[in-house]
C-alpha atoms as a PDB file:
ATOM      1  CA  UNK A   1       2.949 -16.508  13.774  1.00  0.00           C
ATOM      2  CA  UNK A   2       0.372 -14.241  13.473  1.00  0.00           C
ATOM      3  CA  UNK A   3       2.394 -10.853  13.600  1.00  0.00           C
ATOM      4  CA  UNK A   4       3.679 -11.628  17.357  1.00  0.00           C
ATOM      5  CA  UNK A   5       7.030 -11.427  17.724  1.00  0.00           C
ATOM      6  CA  UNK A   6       7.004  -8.173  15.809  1.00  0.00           C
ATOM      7  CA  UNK A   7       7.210  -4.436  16.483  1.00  0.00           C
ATOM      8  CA  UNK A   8       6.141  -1.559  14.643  1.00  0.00           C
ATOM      9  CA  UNK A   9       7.771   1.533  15.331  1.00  0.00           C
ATOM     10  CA  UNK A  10       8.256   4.690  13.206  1.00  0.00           C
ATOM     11  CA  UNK A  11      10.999   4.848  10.447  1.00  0.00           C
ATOM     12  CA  UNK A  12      13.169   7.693  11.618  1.00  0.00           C
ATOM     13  CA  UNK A  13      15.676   9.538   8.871  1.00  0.00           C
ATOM     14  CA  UNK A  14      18.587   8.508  11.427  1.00  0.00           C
ATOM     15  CA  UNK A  15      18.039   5.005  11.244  1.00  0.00           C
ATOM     16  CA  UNK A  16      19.827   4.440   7.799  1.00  0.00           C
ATOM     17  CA  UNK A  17      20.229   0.582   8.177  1.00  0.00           C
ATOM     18  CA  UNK A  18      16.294   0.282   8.649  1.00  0.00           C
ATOM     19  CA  UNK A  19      16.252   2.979   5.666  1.00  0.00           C
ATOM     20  CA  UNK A  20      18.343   0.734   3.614  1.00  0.00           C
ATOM     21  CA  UNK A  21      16.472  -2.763   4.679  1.00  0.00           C
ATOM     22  CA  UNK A  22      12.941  -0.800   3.730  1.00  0.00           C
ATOM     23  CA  UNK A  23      14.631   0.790   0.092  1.00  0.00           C
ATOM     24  CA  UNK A  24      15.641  -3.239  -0.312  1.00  0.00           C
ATOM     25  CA  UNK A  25      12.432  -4.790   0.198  1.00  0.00           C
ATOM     26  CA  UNK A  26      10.487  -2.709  -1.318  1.00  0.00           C
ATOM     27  CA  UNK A  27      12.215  -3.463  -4.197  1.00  0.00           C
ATOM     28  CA  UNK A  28      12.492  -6.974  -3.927  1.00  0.00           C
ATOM     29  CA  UNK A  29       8.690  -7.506  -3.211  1.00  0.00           C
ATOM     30  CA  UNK A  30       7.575  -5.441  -5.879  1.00  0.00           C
ATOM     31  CA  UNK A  31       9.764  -6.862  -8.701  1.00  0.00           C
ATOM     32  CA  UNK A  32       6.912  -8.927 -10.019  1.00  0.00           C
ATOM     33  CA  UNK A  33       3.830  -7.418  -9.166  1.00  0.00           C
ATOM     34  CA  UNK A  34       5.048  -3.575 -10.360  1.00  0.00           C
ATOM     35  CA  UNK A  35       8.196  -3.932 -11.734  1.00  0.00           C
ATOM     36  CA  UNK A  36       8.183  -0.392 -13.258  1.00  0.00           C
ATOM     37  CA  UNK A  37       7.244   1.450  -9.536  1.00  0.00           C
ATOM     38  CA  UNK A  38      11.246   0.862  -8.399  1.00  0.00           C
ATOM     39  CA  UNK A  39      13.575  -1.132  -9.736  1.00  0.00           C
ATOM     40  CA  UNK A  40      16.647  -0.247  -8.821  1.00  0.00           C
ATOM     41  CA  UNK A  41      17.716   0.241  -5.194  1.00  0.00           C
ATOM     42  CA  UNK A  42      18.160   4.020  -5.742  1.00  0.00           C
ATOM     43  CA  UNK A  43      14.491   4.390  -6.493  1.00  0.00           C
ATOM     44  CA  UNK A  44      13.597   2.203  -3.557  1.00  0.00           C
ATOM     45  CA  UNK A  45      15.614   4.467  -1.100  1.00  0.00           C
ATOM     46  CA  UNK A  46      14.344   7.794  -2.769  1.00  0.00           C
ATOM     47  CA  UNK A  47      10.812   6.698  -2.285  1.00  0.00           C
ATOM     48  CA  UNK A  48      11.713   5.586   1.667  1.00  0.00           C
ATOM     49  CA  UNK A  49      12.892   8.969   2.556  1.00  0.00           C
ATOM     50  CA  UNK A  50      10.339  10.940   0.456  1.00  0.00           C
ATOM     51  CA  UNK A  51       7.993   9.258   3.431  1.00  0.00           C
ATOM     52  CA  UNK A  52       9.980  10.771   5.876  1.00  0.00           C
ATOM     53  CA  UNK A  53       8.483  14.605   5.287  1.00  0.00           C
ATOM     54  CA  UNK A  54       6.677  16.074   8.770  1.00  0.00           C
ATOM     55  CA  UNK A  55       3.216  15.763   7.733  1.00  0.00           C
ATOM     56  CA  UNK A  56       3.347  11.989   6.652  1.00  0.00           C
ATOM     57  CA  UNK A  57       3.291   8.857   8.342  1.00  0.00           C
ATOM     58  CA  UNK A  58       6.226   5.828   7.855  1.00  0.00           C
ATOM     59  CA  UNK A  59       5.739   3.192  10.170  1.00  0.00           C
ATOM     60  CA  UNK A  60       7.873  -0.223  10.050  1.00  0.00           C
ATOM     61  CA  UNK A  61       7.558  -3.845  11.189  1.00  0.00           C
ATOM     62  CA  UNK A  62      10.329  -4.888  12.699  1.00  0.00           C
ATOM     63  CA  UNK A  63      11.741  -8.650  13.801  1.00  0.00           C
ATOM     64  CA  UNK A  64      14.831  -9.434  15.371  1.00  0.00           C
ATOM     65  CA  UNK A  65      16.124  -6.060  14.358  1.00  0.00           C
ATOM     66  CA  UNK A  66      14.473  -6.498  10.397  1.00  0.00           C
ATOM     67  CA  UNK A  67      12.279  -5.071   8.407  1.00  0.00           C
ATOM     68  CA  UNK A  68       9.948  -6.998   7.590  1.00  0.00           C
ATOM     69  CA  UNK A  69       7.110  -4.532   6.753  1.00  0.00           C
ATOM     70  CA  UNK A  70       6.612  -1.150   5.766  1.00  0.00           C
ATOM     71  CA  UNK A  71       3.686   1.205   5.309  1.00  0.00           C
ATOM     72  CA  UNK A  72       3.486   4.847   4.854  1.00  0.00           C
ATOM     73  CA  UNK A  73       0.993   7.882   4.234  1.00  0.00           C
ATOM     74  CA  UNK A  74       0.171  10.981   3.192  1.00  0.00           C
ATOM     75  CA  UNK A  75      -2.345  13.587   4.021  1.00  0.00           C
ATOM     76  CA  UNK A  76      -4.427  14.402   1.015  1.00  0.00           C
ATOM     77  CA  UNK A  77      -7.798  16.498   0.968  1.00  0.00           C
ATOM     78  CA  UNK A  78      -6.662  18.596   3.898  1.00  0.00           C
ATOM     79  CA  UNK A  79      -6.038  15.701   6.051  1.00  0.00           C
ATOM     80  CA  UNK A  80      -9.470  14.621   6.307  1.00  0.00           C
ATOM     81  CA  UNK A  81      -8.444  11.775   3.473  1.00  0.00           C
ATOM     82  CA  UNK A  82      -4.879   9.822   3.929  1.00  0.00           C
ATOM     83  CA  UNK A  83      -3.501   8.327   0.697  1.00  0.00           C
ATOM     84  CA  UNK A  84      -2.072   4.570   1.804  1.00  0.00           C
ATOM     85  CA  UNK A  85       1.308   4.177  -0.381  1.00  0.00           C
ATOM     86  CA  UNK A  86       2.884   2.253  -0.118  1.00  0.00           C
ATOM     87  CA  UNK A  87       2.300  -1.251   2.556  1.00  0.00           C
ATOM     88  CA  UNK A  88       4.636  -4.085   1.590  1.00  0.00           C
ATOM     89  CA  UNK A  89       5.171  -7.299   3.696  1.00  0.00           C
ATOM     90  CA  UNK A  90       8.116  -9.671   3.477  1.00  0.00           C
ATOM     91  CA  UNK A  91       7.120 -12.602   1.385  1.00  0.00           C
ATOM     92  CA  UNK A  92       8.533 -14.509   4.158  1.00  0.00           C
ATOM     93  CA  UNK A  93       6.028 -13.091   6.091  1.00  0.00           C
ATOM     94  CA  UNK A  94       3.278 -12.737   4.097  1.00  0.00           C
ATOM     95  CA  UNK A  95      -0.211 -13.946   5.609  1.00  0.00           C
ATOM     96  CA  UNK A  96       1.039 -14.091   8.939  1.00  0.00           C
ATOM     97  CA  UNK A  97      -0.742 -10.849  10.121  1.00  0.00           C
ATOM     98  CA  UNK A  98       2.285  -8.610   9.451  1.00  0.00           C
ATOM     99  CA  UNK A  99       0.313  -6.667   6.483  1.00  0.00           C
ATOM    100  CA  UNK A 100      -3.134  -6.596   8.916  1.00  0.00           C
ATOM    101  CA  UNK A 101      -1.157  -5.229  11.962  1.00  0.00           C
ATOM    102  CA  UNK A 102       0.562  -2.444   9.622  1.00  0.00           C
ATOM    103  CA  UNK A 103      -3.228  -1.401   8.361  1.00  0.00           C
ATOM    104  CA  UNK A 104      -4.655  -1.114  11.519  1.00  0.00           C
ATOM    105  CA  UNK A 105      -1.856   0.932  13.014  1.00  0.00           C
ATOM    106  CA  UNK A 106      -1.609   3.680  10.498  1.00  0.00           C
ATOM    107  CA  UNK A 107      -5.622   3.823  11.018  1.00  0.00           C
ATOM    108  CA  UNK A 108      -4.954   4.669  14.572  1.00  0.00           C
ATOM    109  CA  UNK A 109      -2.355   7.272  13.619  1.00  0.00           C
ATOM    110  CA  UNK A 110      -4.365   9.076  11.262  1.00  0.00           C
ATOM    111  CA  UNK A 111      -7.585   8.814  12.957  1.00  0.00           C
ATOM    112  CA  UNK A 112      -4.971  10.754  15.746  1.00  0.00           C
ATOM    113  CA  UNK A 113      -4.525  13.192  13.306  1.00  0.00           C
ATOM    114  CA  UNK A 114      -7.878  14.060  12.231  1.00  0.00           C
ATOM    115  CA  UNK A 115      -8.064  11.655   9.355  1.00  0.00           C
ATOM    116  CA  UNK A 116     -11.642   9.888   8.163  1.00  0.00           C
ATOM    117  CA  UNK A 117     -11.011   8.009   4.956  1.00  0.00           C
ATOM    118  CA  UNK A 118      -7.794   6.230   3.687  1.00  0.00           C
ATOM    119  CA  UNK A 119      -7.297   5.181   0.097  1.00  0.00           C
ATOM    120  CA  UNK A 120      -5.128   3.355  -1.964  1.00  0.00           C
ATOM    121  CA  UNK A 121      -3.949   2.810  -5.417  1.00  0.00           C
ATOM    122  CA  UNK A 122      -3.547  -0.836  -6.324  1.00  0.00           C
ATOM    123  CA  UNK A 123      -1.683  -0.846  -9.450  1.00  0.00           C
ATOM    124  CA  UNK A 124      -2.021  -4.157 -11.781  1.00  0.00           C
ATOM    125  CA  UNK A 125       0.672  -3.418 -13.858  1.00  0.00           C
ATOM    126  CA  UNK A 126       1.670  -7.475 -14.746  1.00  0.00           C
ATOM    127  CA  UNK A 127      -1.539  -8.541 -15.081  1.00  0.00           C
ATOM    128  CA  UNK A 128      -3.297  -9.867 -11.586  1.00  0.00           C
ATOM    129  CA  UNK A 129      -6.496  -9.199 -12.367  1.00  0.00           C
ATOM    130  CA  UNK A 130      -9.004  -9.321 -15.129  1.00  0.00           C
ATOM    131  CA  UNK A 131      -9.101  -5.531 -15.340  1.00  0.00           C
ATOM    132  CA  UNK A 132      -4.792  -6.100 -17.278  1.00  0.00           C
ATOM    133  CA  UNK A 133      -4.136  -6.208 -20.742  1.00  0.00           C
ATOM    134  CA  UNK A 134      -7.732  -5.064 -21.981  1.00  0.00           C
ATOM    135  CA  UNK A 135      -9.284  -1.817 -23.068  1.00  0.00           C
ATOM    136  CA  UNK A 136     -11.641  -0.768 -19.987  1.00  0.00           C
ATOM    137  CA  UNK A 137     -13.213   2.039 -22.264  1.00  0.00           C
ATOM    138  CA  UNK A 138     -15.422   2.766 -22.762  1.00  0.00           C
ATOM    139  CA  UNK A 139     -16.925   1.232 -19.743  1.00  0.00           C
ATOM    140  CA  UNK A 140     -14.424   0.916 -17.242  1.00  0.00           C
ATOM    141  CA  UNK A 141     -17.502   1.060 -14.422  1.00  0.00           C
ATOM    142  CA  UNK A 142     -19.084  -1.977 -15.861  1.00  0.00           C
ATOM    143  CA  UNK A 143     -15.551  -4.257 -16.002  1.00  0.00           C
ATOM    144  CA  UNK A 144     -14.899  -2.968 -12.665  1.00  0.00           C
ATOM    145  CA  UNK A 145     -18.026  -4.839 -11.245  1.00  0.00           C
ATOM    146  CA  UNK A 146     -16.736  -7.983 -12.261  1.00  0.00           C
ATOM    147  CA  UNK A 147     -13.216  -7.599 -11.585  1.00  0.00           C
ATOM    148  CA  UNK A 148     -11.481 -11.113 -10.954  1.00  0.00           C
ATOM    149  CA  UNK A 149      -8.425 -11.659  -8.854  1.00  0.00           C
ATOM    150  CA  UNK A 150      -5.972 -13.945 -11.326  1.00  0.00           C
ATOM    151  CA  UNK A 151      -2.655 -14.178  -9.550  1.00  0.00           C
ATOM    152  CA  UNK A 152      -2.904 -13.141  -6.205  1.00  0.00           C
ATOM    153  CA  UNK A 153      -3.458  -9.603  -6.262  1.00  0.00           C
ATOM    154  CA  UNK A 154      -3.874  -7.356  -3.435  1.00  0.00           C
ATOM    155  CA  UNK A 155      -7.140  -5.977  -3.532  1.00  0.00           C
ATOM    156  CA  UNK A 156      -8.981  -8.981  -2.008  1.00  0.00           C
ATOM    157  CA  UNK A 157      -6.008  -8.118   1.344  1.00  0.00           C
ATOM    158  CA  UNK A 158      -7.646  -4.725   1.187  1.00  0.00           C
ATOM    159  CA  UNK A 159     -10.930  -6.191   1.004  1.00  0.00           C
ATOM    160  CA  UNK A 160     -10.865  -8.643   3.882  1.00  0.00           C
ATOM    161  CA  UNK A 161      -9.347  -4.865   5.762  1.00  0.00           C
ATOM    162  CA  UNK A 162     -12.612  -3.105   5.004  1.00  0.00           C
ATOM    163  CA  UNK A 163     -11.627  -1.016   1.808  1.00  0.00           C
ATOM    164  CA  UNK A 164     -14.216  -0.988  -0.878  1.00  0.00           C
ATOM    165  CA  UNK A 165     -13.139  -1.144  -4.512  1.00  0.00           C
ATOM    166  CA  UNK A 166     -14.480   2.858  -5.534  1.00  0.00           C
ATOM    167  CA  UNK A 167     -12.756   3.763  -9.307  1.00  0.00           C
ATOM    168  CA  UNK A 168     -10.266   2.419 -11.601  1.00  0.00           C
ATOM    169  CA  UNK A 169      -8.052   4.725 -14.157  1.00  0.00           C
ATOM    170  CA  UNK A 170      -7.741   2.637 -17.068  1.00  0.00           C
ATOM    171  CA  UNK A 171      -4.148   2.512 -18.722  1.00  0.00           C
ATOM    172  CA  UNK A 172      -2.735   4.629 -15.630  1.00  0.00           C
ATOM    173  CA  UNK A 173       0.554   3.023 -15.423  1.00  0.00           C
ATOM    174  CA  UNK A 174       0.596   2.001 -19.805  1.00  0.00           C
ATOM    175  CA  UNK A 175      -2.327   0.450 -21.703  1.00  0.00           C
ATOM    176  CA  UNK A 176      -3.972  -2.539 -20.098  1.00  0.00           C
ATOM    177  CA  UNK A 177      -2.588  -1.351 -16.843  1.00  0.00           C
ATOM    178  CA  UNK A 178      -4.848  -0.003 -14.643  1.00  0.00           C
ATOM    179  CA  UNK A 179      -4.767   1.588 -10.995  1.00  0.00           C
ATOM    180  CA  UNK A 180      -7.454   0.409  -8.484  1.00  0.00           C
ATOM    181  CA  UNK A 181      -8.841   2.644  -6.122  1.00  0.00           C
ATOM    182  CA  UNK A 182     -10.233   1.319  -2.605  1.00  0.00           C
ATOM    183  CA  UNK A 183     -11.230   3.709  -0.045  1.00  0.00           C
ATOM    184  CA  UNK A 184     -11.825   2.900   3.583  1.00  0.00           C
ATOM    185  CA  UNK A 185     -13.782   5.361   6.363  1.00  0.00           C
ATOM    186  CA  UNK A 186     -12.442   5.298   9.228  1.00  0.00           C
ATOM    187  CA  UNK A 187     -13.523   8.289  11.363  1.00  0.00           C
ATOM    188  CA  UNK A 188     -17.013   7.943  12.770  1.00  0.00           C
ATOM    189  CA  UNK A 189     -19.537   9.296  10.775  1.00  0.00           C
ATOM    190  CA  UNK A 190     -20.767  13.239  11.345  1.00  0.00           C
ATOM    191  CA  UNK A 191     -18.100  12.703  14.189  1.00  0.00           C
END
């Protein structure tokens, strides 16, 4: 499929069956990978209309009148950094250029709105990578060079979408569960 077939449009605080669809899979699609982040439906839906403030960005992928996508984003450093959080994809339709369409259209919008750098925090919370379930101190740098993707984890997504693995905070989310910072520019330099 390669993302055709879908629309991406922004998530509007009147739309409460999108609202509900995004709460639900954000839940569902997160159960494994960060099972603390939301796990109940409540925390899903809190999270979807915290996006919905003025100054941030909530975009969805729609299909045949589903979500099937969300991203959303948040000006940080004023504005001239955007913090990515969260992006989740359907598994259904997962590597079908749903995730890669969603990237590349919050770029636009924040490049729009004066933005030059986005970043993200990729949790490993159940143990993705090799960075889970080991003491990073007092070192973290040098087990960060040699980080291994395990089970599918998202950084290498990121990767392939131009971020660059810049930091890690060991234990961020518990001990042994680290959050991954990738950072992307995406203004033109001195521009």
């Amino acid at each position: 499929m390669n993302g055709g077939g879908i629309e991406i449009v922004d998530l509007l605080p009147t739309q409460s069956a999108y609202l509900r669809q995004t709460a639900q899979l954000l839940v569902e699609e997160f159960r494994e990978m960060a099972p603390d982040a939301w796990p109940t439906f409540e925390d899903g839906l809190q999270e979807v209309q915290d996006s919905l403030y003025p100054d941030r960005i909530s975009r969805i992928a729609l299909e045949s009148g589903a979500v099937v996508g969300w991203i959303g984003s948040a000006p940080q450093y004023n504005g001239h950094t955007w913090e990515l959080h969260p992006l989740v994809v359907a598994k259904s339709h997962q590597r079908q250029g749903v995730g890669r369409r969603l990237v590349q259209d919050l770029e636009i919008l924040v490049q729009q709105r004066g933005g030059r750098n986005l970043y993200v925090g990729t949790d490993d919370e159940a143990g993705f990578t090799s960075l889970a379930g080991i003491d990073l101190y007092p070192d973290p740098l040098n087990h960060l060079a040699s980080i291994q993707n395990v089970k599918g984890h998202p950084f290498e997504f990121y990767q392939k979408m131009g971020f660059a693995i810049v930091g890690v905070i060991p234990d961020a989310n518990g001990f042994g569960k680290p959050d991954i910072f990738m950072a992307k520019r995406i203004g033109t330099e001195g521009g």
